[in-house]
N, C-alpha and C. Protein backbone atom coordinates (compact mmCIF):
# COMPACT_ATOMS: atom_id res chain seq x y z
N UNK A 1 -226.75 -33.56 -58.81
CA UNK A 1 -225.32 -33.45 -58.87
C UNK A 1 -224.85 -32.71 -57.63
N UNK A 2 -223.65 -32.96 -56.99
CA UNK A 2 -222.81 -32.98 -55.67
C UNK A 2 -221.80 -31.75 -56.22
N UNK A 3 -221.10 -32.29 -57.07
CA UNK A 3 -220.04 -31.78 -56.99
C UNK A 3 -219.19 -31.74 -58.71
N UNK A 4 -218.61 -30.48 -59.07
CA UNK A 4 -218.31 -30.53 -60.55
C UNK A 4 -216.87 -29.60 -60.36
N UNK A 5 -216.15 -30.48 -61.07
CA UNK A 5 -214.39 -30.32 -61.24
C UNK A 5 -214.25 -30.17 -62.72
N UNK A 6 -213.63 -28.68 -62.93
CA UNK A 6 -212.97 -28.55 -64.30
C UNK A 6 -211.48 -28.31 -63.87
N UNK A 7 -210.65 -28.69 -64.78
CA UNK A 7 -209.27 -28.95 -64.61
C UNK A 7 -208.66 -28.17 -65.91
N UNK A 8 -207.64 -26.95 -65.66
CA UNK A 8 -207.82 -25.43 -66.06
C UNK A 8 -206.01 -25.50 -66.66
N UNK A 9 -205.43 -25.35 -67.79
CA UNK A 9 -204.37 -24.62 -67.30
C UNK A 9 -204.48 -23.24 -67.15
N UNK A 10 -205.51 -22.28 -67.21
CA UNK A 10 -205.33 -21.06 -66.69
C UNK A 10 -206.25 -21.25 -66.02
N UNK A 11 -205.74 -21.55 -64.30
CA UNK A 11 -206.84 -21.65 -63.40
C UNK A 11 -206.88 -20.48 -62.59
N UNK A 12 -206.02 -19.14 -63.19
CA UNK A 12 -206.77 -17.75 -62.26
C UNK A 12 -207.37 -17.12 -63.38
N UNK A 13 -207.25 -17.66 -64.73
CA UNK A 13 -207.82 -16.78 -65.51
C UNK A 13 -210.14 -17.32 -65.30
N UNK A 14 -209.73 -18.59 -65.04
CA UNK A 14 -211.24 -19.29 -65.43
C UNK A 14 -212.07 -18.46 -64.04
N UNK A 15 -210.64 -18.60 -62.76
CA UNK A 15 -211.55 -18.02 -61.31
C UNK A 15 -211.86 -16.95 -62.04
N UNK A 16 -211.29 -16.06 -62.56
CA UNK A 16 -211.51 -14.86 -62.39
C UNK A 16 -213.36 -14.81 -63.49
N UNK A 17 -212.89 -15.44 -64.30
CA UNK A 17 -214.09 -15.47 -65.37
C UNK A 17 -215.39 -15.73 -64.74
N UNK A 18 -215.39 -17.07 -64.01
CA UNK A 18 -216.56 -17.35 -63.15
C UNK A 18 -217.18 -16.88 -61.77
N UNK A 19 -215.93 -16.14 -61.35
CA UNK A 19 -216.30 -15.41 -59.64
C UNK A 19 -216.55 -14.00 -60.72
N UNK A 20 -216.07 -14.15 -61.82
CA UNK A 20 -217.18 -12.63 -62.61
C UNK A 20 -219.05 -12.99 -62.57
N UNK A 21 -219.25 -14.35 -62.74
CA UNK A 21 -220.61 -14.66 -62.77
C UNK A 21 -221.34 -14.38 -61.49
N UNK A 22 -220.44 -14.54 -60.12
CA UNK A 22 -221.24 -14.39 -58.83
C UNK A 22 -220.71 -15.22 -58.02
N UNK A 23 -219.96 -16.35 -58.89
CA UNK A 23 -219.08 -17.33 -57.77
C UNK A 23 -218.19 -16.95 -56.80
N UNK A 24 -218.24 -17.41 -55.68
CA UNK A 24 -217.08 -17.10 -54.78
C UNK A 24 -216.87 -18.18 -54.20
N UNK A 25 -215.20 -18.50 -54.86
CA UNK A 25 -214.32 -19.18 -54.73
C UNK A 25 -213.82 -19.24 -53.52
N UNK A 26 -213.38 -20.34 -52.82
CA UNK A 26 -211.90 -20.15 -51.78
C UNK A 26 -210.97 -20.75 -52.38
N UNK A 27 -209.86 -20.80 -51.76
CA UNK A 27 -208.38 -21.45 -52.05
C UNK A 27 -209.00 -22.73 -50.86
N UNK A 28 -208.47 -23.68 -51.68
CA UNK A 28 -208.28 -24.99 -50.72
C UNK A 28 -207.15 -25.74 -51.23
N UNK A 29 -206.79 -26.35 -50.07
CA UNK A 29 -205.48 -27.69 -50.39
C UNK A 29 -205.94 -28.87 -49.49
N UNK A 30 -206.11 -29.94 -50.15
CA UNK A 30 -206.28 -31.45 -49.59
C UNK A 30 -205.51 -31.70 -48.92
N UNK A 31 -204.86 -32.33 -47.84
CA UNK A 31 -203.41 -32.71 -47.80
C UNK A 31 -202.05 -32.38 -48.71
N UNK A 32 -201.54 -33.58 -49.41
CA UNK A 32 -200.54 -33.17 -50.37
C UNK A 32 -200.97 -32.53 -52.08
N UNK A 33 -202.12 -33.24 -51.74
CA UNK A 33 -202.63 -32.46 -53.57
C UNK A 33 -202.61 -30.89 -53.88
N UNK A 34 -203.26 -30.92 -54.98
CA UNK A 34 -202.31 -29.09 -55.40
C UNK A 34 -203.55 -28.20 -54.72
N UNK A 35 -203.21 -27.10 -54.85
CA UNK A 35 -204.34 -25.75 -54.37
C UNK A 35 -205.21 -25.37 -55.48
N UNK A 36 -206.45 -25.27 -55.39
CA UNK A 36 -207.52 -25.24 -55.64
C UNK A 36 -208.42 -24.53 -55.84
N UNK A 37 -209.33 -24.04 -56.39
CA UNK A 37 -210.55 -23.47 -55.72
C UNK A 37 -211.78 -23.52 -55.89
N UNK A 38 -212.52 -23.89 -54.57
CA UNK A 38 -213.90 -24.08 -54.79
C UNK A 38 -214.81 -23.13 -54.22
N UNK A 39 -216.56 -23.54 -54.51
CA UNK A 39 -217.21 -22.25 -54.58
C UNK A 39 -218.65 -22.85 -54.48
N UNK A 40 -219.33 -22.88 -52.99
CA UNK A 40 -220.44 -23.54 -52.93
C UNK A 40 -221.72 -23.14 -53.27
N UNK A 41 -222.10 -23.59 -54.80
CA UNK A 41 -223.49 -23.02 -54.91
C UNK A 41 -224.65 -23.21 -53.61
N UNK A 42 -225.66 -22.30 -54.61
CA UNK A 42 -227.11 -22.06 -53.58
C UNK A 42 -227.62 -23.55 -52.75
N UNK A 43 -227.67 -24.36 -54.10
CA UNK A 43 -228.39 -25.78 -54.34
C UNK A 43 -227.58 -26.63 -53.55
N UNK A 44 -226.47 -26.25 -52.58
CA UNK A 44 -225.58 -27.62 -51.91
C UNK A 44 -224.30 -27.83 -53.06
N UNK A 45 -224.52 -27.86 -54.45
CA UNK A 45 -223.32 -28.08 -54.98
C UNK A 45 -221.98 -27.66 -54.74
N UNK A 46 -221.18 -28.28 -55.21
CA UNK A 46 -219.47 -27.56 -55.12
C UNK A 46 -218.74 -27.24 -56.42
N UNK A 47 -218.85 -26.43 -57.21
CA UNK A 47 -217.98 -26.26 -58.16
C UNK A 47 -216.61 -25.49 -57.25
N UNK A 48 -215.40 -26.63 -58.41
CA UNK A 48 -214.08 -26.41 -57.99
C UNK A 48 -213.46 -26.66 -59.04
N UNK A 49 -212.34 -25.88 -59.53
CA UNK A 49 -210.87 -25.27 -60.62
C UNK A 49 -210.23 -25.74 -60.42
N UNK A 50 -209.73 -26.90 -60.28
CA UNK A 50 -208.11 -27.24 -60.52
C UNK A 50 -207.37 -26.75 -61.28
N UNK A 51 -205.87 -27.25 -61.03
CA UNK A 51 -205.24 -26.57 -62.27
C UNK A 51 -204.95 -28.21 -63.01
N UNK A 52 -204.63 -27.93 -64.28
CA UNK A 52 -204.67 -29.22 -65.13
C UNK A 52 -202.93 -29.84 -65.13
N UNK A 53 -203.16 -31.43 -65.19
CA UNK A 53 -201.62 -32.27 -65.36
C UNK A 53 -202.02 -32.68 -66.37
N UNK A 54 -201.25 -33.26 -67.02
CA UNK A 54 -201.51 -34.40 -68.18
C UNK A 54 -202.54 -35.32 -68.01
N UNK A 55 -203.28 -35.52 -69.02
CA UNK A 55 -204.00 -36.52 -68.61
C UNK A 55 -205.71 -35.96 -67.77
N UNK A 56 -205.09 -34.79 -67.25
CA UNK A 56 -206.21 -34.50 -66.79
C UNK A 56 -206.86 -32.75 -67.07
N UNK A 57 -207.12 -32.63 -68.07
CA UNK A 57 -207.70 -31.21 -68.51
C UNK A 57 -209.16 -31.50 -68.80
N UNK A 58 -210.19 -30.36 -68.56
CA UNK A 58 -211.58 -30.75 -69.04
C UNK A 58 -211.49 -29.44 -70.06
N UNK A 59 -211.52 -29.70 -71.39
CA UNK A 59 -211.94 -28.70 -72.08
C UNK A 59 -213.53 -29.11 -73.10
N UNK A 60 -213.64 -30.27 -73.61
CA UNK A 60 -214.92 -30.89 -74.03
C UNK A 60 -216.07 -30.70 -73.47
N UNK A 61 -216.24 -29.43 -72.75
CA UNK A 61 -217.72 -29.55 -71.94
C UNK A 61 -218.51 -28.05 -71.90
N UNK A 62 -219.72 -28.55 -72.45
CA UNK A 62 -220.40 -27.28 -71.75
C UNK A 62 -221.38 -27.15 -70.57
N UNK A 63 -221.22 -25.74 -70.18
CA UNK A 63 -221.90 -26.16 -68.54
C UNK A 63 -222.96 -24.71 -69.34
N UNK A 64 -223.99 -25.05 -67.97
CA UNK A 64 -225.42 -23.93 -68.10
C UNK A 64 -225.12 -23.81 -66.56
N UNK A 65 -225.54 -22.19 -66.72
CA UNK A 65 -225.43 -21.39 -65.35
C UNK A 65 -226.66 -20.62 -64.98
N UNK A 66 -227.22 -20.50 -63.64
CA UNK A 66 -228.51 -19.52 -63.83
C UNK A 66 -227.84 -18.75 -62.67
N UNK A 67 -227.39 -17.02 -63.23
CA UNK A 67 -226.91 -16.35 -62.16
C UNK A 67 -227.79 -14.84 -62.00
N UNK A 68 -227.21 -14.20 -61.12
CA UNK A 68 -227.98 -12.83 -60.80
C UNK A 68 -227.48 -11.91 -61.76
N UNK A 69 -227.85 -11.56 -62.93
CA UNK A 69 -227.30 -10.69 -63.37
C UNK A 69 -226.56 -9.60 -63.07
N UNK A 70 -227.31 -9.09 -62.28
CA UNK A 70 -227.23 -7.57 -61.96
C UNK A 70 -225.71 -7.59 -60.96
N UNK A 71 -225.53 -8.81 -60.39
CA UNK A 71 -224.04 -9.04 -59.48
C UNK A 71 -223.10 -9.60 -60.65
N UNK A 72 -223.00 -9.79 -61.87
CA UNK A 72 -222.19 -10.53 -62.55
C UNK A 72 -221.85 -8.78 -63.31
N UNK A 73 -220.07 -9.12 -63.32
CA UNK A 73 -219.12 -8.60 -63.62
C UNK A 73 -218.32 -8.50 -65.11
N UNK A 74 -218.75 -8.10 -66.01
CA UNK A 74 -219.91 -6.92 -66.23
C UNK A 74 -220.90 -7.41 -65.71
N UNK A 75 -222.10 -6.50 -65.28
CA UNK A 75 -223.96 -6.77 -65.63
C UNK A 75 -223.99 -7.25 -66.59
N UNK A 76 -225.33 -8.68 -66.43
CA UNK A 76 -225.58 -9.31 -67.59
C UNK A 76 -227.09 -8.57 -67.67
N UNK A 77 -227.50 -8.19 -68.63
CA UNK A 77 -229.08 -7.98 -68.98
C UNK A 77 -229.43 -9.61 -68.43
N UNK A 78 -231.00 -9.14 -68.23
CA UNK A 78 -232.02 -10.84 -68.11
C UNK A 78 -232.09 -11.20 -69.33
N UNK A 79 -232.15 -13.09 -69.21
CA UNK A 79 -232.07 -13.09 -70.36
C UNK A 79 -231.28 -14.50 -70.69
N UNK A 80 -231.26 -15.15 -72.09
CA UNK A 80 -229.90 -16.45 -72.15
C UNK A 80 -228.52 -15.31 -72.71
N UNK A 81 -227.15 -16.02 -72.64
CA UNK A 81 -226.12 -15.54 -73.06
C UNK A 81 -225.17 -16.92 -73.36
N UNK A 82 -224.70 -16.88 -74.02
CA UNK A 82 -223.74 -17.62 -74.19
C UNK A 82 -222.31 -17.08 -74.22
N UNK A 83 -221.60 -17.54 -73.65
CA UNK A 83 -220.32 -16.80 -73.36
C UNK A 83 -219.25 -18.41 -73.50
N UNK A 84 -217.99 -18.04 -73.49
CA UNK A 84 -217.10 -18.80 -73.63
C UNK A 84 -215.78 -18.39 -72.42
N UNK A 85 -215.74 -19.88 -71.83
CA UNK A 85 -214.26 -19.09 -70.88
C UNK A 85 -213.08 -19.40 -71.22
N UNK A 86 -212.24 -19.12 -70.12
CA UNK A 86 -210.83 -19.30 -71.01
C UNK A 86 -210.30 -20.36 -71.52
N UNK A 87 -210.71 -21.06 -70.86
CA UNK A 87 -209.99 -22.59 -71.77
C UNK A 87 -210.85 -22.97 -73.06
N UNK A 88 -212.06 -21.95 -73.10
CA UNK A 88 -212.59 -22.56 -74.38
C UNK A 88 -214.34 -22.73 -74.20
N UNK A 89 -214.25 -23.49 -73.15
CA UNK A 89 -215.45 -23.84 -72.68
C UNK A 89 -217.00 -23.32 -73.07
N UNK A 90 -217.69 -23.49 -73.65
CA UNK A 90 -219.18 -22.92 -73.55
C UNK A 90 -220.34 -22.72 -72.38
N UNK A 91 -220.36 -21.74 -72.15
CA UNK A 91 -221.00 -21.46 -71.06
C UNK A 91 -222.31 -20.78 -70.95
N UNK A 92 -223.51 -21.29 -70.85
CA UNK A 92 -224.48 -20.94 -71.22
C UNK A 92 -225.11 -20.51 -70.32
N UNK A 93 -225.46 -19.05 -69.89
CA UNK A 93 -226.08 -18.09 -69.00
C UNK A 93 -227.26 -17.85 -68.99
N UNK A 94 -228.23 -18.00 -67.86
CA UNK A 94 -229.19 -17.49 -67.83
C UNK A 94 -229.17 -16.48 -66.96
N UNK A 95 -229.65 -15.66 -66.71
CA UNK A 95 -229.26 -14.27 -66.26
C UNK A 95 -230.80 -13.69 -65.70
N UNK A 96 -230.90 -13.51 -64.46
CA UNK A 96 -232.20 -12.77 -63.92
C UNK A 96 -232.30 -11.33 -63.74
């Protein structure tokens, strides 16, 4: 996988949730499309936040994360966690 788009209506609440894990986000804008933010994992991937229109919200999904604990905001002990973000989402942590 390249590249993974969740589409947020609280898209500073989710940054804030996931740049708690270790992500670091930028602001981006395409041309005319809306502002953004993405956040290039280790592996080459791109996770990026939109904010959500009709038609287009991802709340049906769960994602698995393997982050540094000790940099995630709180500290996560090592270890699995399951956590939930703001839109709902299940988020399943592995934590070193």
């Amino acid at each position: 996988m390249t590249l993974l788009v969740l589409y947020s209506p609280r898209l500073e609440e989710c940054r804030r949730f996931y740049q708690g894990l270790g992500l670091d986000f930028a602001a981006e804008r395409h041309g005319q499309g809306p502002e953004h933010y993405a956040a290039a994992l280790l592996n080459g991937m791109v996770f990026e936040l939109y904010p959500a229109r009709p038609g287009r919200q991802t709340d049906a999904l769960r994602l698995g994360l393997a982050v540094d604990g000790s940099t995630a905001n709180p500290p996560l002990t090592p270890g699995r966690h399951i956590l939930t973000d703001p839109d709902g989402r299940t988020v399943e942590v592995r934590s070193t």
